[in-house]
Protein backbone atom coordinates (compact mmCIF):
# COMPACT_ATOMS: atom_id res chain seq x y z
CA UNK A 1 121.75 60.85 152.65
CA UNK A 2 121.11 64.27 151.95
CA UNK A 3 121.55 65.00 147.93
CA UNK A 4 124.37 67.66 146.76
CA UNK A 5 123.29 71.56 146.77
CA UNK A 6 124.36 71.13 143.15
CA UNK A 7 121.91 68.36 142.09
CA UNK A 8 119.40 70.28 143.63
CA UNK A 9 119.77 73.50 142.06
CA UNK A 10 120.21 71.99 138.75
CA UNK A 11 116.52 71.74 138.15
CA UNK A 12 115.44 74.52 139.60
CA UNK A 13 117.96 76.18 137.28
CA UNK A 14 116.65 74.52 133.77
CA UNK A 15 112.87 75.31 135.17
CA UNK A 16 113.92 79.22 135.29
CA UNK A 17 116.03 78.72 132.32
CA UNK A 18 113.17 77.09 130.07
CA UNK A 19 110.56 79.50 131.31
CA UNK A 20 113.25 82.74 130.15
CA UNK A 21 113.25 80.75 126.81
CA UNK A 22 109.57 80.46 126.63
CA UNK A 23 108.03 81.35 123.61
CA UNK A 24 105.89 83.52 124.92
CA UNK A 25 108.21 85.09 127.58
CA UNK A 26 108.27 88.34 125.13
CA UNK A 27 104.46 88.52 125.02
CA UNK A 28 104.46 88.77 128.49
CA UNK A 29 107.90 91.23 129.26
CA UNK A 30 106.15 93.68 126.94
CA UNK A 31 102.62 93.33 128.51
CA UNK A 32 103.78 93.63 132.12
CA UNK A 33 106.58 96.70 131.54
CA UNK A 34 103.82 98.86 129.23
CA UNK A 35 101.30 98.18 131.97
CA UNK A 36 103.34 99.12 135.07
CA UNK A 37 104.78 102.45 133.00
CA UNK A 38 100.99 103.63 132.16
CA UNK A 39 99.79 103.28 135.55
CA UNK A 40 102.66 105.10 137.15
CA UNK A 41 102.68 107.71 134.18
CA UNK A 42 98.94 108.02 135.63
CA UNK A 43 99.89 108.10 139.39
CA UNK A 44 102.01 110.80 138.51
CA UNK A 45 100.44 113.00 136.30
CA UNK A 46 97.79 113.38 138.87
CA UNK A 47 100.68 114.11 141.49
CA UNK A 48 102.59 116.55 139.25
CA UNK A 49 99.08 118.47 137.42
CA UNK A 50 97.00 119.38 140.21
CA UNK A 51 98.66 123.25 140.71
CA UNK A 52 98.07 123.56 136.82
CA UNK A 53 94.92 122.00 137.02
CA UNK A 54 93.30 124.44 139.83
CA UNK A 55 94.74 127.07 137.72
CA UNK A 56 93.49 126.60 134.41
CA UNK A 57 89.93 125.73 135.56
CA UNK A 58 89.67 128.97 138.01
CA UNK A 59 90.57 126.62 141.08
CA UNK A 60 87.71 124.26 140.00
CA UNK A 61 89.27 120.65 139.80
CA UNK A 62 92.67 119.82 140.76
CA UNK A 63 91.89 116.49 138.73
CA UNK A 64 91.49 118.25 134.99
CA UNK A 65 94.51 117.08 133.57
CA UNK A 66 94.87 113.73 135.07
CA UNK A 67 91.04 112.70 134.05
CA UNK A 68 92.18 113.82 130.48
CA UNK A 69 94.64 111.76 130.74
CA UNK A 70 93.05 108.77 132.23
CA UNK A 71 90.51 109.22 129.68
CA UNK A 72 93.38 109.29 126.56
CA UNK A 73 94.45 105.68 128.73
CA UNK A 74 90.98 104.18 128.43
CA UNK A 75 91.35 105.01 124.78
CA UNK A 76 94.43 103.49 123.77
CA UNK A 77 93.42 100.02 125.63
CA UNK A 78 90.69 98.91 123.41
CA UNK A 79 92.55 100.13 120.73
CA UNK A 80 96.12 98.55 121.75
CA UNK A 81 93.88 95.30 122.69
CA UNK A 82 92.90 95.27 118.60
CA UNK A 83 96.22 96.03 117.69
CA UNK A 84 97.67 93.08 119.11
CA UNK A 85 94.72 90.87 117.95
CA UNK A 86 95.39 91.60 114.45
CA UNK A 87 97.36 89.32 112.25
CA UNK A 88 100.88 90.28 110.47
CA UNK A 89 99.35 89.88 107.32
CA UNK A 90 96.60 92.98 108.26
CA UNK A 91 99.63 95.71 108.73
CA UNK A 92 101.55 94.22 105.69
CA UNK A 93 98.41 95.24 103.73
CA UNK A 94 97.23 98.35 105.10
CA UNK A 95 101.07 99.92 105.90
CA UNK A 96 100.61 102.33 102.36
CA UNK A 97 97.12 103.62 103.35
CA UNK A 98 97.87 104.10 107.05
CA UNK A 99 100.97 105.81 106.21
CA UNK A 100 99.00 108.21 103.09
CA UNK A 101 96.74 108.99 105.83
CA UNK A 102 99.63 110.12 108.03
CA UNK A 103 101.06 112.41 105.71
CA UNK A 104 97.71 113.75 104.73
CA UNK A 105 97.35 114.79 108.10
CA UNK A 106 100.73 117.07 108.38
CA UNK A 107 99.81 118.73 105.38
CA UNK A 108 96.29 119.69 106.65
CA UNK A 109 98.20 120.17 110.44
CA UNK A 110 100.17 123.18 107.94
CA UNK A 111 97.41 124.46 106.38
CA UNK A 112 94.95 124.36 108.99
CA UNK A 113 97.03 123.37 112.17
CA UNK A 114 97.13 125.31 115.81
CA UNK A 115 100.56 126.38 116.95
CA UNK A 116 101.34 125.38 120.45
CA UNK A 117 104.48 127.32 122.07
CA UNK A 118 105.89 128.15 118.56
CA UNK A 119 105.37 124.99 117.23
CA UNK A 120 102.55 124.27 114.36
CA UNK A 121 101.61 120.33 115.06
CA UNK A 122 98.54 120.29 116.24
CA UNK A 123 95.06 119.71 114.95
CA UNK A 124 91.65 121.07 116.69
CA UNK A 125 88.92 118.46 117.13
CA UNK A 126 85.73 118.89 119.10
CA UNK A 127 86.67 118.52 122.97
CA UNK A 128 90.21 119.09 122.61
CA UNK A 129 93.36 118.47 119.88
CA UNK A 130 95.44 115.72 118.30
CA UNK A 131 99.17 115.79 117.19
CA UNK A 132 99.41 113.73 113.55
CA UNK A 133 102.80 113.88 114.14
CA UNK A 134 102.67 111.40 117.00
CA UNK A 135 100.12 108.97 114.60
CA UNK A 136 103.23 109.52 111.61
CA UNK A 137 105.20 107.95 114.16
CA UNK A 138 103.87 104.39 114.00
CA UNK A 139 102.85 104.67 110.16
CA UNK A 140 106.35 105.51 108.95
CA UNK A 141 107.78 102.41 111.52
CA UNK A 142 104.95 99.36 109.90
CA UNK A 143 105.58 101.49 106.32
CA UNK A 144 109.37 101.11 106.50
CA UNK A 145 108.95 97.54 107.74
CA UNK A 146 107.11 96.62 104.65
CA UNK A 147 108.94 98.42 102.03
CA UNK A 148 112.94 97.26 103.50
CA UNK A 149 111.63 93.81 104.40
CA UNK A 150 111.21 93.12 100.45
CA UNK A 151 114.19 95.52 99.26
CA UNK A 152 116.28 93.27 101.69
CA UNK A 153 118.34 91.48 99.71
CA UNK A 154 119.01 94.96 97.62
CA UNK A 155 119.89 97.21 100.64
CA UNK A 156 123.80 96.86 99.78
CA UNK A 157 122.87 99.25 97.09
CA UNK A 158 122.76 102.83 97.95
CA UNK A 159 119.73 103.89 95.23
CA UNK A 160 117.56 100.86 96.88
CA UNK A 161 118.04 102.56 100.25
CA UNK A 162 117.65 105.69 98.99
CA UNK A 163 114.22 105.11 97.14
CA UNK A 164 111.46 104.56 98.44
CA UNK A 165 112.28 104.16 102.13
CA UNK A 166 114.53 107.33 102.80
CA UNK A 167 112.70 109.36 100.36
CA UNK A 168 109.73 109.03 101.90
CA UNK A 169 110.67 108.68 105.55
CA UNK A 170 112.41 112.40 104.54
CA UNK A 171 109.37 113.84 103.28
CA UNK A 172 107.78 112.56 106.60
CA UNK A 173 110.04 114.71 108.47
CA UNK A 174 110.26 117.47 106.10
CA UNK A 175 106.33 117.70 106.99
CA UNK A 176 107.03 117.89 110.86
CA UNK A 177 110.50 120.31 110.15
CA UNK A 178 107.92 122.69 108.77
CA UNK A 179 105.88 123.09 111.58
CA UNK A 180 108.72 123.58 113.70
CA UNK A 181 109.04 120.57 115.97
CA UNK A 182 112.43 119.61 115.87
CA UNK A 183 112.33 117.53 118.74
CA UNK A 184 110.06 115.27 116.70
CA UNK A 185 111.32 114.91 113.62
CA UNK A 186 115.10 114.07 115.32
CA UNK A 187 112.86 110.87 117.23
CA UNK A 188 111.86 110.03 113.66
CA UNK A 189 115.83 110.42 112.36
CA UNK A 190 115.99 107.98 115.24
CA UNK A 191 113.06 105.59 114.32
CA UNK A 192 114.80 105.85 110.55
CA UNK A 193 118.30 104.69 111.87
CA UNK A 194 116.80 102.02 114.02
CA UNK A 195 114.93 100.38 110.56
CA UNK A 196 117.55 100.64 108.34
CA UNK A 197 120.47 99.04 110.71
CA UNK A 198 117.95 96.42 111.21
CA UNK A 199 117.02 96.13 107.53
CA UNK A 200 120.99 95.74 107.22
CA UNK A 201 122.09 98.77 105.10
CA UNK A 202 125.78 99.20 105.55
CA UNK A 203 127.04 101.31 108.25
CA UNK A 204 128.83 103.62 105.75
CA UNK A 205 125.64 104.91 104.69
CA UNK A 206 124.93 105.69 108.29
CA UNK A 207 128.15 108.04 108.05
CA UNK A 208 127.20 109.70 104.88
CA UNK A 209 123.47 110.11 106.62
CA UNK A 210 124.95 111.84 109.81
CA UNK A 211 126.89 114.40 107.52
CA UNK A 212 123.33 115.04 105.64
CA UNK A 213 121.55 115.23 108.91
CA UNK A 214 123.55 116.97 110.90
CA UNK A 215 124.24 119.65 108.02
CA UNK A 216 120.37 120.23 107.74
CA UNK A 217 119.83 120.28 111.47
CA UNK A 218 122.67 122.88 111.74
CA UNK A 219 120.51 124.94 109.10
CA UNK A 220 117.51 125.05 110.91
CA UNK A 221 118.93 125.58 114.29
CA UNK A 222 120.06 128.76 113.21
CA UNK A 223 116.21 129.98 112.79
CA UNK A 224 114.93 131.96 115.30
CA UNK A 225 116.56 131.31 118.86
CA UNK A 226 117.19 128.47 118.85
CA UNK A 227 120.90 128.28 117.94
CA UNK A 228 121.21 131.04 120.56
CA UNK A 229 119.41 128.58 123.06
CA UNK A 230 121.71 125.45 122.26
CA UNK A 231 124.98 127.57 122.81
CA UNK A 232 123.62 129.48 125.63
CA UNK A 233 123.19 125.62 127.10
CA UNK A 234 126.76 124.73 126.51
CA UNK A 235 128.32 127.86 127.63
CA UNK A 236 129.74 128.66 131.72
CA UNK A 237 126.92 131.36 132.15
CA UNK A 238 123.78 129.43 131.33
CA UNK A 239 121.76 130.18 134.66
CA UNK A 240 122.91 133.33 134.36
CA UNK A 241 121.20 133.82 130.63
CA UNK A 242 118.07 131.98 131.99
CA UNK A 243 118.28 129.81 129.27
CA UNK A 244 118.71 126.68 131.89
CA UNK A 245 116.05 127.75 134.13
CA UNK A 246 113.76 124.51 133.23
CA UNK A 247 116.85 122.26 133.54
CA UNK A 248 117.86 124.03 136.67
CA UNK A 249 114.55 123.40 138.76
CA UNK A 250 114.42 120.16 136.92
CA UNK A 251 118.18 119.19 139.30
CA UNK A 252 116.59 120.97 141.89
CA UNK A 253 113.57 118.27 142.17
CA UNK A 254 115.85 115.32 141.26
CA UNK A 255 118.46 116.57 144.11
CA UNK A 256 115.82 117.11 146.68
CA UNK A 257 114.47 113.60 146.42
CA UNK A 258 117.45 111.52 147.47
CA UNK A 259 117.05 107.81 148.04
CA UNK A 260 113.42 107.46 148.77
CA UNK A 261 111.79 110.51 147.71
CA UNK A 262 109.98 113.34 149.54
CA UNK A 263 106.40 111.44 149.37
CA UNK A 264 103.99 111.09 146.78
CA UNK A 265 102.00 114.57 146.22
CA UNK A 266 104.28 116.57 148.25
CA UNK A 267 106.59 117.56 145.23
CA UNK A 268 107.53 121.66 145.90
CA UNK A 269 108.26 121.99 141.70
CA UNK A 270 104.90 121.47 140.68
CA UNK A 271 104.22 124.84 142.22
CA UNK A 272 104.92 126.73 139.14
CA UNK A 273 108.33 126.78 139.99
CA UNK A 274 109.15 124.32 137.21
CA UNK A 275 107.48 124.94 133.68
CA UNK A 276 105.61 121.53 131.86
CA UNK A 277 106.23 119.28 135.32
CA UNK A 278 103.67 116.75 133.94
CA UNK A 279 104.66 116.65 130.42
CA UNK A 280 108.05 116.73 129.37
CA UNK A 281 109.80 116.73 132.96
CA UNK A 282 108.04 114.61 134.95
CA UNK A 283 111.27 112.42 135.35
CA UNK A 284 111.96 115.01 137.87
CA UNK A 285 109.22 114.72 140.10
CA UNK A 286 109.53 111.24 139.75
CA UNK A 287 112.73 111.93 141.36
CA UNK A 288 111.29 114.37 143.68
CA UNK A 289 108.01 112.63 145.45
CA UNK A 290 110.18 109.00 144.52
CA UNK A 291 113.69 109.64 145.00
CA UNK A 292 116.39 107.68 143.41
CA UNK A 293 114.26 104.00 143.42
CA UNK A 294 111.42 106.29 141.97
CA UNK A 295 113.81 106.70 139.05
CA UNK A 296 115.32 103.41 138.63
CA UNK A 297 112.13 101.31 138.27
CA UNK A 298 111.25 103.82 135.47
CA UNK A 299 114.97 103.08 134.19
CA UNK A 300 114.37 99.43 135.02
CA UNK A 301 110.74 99.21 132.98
CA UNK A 302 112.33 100.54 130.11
CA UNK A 303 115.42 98.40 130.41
CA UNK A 304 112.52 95.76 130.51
CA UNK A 305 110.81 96.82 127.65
CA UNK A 306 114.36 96.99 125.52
CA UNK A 307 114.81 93.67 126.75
CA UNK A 308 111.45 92.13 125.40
CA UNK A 309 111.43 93.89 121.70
CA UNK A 310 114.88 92.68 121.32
CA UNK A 311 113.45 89.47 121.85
CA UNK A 312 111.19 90.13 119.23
CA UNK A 313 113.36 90.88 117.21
CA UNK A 314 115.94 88.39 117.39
CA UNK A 315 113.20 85.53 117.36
CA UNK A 316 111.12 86.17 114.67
CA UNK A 317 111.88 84.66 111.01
CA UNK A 318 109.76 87.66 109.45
CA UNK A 319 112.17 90.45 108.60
CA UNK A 320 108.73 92.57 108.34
CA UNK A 321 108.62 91.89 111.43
CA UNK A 322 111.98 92.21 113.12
CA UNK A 323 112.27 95.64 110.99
CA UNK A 324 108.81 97.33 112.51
CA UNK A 325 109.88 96.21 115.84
CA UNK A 326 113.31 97.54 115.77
CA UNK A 327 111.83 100.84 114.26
CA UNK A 328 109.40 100.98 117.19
CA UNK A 329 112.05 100.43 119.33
CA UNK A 330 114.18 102.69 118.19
CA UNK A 331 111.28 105.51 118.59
CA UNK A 332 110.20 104.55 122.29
CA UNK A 333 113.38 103.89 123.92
CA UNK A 334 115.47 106.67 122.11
CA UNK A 335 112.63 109.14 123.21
CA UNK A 336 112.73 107.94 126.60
CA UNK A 337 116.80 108.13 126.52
CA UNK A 338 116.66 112.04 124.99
CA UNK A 339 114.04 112.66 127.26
CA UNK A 340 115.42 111.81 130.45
CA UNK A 341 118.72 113.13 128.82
CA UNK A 342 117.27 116.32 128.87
CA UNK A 343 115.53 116.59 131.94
CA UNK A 344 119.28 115.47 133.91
CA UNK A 345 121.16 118.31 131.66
CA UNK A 346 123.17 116.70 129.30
CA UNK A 347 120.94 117.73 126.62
CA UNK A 348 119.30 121.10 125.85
CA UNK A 349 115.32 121.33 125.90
CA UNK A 350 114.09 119.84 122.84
CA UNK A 351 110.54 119.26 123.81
CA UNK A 352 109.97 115.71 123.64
CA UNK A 353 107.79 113.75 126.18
CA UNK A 354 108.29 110.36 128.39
CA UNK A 355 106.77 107.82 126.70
CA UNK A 356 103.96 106.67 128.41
CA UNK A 357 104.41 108.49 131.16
CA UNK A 358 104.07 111.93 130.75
CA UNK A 359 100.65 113.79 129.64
CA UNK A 360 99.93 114.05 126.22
CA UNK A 361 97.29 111.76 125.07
CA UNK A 362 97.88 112.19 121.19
CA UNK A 363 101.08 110.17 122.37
CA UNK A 364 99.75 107.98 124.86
CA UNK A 365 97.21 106.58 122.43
CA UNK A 366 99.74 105.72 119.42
CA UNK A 367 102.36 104.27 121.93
CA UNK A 368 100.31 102.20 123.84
CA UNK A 369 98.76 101.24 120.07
CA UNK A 370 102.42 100.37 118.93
CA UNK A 371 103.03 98.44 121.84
CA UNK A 372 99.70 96.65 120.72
CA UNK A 373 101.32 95.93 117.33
CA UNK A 374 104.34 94.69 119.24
CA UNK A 375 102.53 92.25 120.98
CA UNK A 376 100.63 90.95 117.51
CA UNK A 377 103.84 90.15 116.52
CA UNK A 378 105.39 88.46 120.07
CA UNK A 379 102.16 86.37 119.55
CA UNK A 380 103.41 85.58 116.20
CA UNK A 381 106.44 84.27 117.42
CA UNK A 382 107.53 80.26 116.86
CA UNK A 383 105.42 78.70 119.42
CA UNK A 384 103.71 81.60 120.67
CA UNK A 385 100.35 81.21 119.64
CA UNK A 386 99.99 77.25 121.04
CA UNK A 387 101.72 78.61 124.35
CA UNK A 388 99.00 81.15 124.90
CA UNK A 389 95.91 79.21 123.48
CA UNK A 390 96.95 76.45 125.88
CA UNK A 391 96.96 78.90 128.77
CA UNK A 392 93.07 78.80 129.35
CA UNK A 393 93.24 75.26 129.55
CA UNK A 394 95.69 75.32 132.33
CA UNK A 395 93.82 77.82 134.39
CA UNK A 396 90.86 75.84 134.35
CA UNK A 397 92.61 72.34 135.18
CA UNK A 398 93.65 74.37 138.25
CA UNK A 399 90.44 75.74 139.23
CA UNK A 400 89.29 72.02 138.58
CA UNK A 401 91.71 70.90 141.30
CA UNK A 402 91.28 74.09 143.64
CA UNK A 403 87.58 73.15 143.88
CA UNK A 404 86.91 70.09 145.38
CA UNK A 405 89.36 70.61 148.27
CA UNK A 406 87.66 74.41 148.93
CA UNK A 407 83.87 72.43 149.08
CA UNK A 408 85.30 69.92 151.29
CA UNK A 409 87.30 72.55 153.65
CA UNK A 410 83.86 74.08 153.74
CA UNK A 411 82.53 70.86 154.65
CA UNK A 412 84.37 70.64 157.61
CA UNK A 413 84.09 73.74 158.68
CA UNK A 414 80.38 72.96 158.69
């Protein structure tokens, strides 16, 4: 007699539940969505920079850009490799140097710094230039992480929040306002938020904080163009101005892609019809050469990646721990949201990247390092390290078992 449909599903249904509950199922959500993002942010760059390339190396190399690129990736993986080796303890200790360093490096990127399309955030190095800004990123998230972690139980008081976290995290993007990058220093407002709702400060200093922020931001956006920019954006006449003209060709590559794209490499934006299509709007020739899947598994590997640090975050006893991640979080995944927000046209250009994905390899570096320090801590998680130490010893039980039935098939084959 054949057994019920139920009673047969019911183990199959505890084996997927228990391996969803697996202590290391965060280790290895994190691993696999970073991976998959890098390589296609990789597969497109070289797709979307070849026009730009032949042009800024006199029709040389079509392949300038994406080899800078690919050499920024080979970077980061050593680096996010040590990062995720290294113990909890080692960022607990070293979060007030790293972060020193980090604001070191705006003030020298202000005294000394190169100013790239009216923006001062950029340092000269031999072969090429770094953005401190991006490395300020991950210091202020393990920084924050220590500091609220021990203020904790003091965070219902509005001078603990206020000093030193928000003092400091303020000065960080006080450094960054005055080069003029507000695109990054509103992902750092973001990173902030992300820490301190974690940390659990009270939500009414969240609506004093908007007020504050969104007085200052108001300020600044009045320097220059820019407030001239973010109405022009909002206003019936936009293409008209030619203030949308980025956004416009942006809709223009996601509309021509429809379901299943237009093929890899044959993307008609990339022609210098649409300005920065391998840096900050490469979501649209995603969408282009892609088409609509194209798009989704980028939405799904972030949804992924959300996924995973929540995870993280919700499993770990260390509130060092579950702060960082949550500020790290905050920065990835709200950069990916503005940037994607931007390149569909519900925001104005701000100038902020894809993480991961787009070129820029003072970015690709410290993300794929904070998704190394992300992974310290997934290893860190109750039961995480015995899951994965024990892993080695199943692989080789298995190639213990594969290998006397391969000699003997070869045996008979013989």
């Amino acid at each position: 007699m054949a057994a019920p449909a139920e009673v047969v599903a019911a183990p199959r249904q505890r084996a997927a539940w228990g391996q969803w509950s697996s202590a290391v199922t965060s280790y290895y959500l994190v691993l696999g969505s970073v991976a998959l993002l890098v390589a296609l942010g990789l597969v497109m760059v070289l797709s979307s920079s070849t026009v730009e390339s032949l042009e800024s190396t006199d029709g040389v190399s079509p392949y300038a850009i994406f080899l800078n690129q690919a050499r920024f990736a080979l970077i980061g993986l050593p680096l996010a490799w040590l990062a995720s080796r290294l113990p909890v303890a080692f960022y607990k200790r070293f979060a007030w140097p790293v972060l020193l360093g980090a604001l070191a490096l705006q003030v020298l990127v202000l005294l000394v710094g190169v100013e790239v399309r009216g923006n001062r955030n950029w340092l000269a190095i031999p072969g090429g230039q770094v953005q401190p800004s991006e490395f300020a990123k991950l210091a202020l998230a393990v920084w924050l992480g220590v500091v609220l972690a021990r203020k904790q139980a003091l965070l219902d008081q509005w001078l603990h929040v206020v000093v030193p976290g928000v003092l400091v995290a303020g000065a960080v993007v006080g450094l960054v306002l005055l080069g003029h990058d507000l695109g990054t220093a509103l992902i750092l407002l973001v990173l902030v938020a992300g820490s301190l709702f974690v940390a659990g400060v009270r939500l009414r200093f969240f609506a004093v904080a908007a007020v504050v922020v969104g007085a200052v931001v108001w300020q600044l956006a009045q320097r220059g163009t820019r407030l001239e920019r973010i109405t022009a954006f909002f206003s019936p006449d936009c293409d008209v101005q030619g203030v949308c003209y980025q956004t416009t060709r942006g809709l223009f590559g996601l509309a021509t892609g429809g379901l299943t794209g237009i093929g890899l490499g044959a993307s008609r934006e990339k022609w210098s019809y649409l300005p920065m299509a391998h840096n900050d709007f490469i979501f649209a020739i995603i969408g282009e050469e892609l088409g609509l899947l194209g798009t989704l598994l980028v939405l799904g590997l972030f949804g992924v990646l959300a996924i995973a640090l929540t995870r993280v975050v919700r499993r770990h006893t260390d509130p060092f721990v579950q702060i960082t991640t949550a500020g790290i979080g905050a920065w990835v995944l709200g950069q990916a949201v503005v940037n994607i927000a931007v390149v569909v046209g519900l925001l104005p250009v701000i100038g902020v990247p894809l993480p991961l994905v787009s070129a820029g390899g003072s970015a690709l570096v410290t993300t794929m390092v904070a998704m190394g320090v992300v992974l310290s801590f997934a290893r860190a998680e109750p039961g995480a390290a015995e899951a994965l130490a024990a892993r080695p010893g199943v692989v080789r039980r298995s190639l213990a078992v594969l290998g006397p039935g391969r000699r003997a098939a070869r045996g008979r084959r013989g």
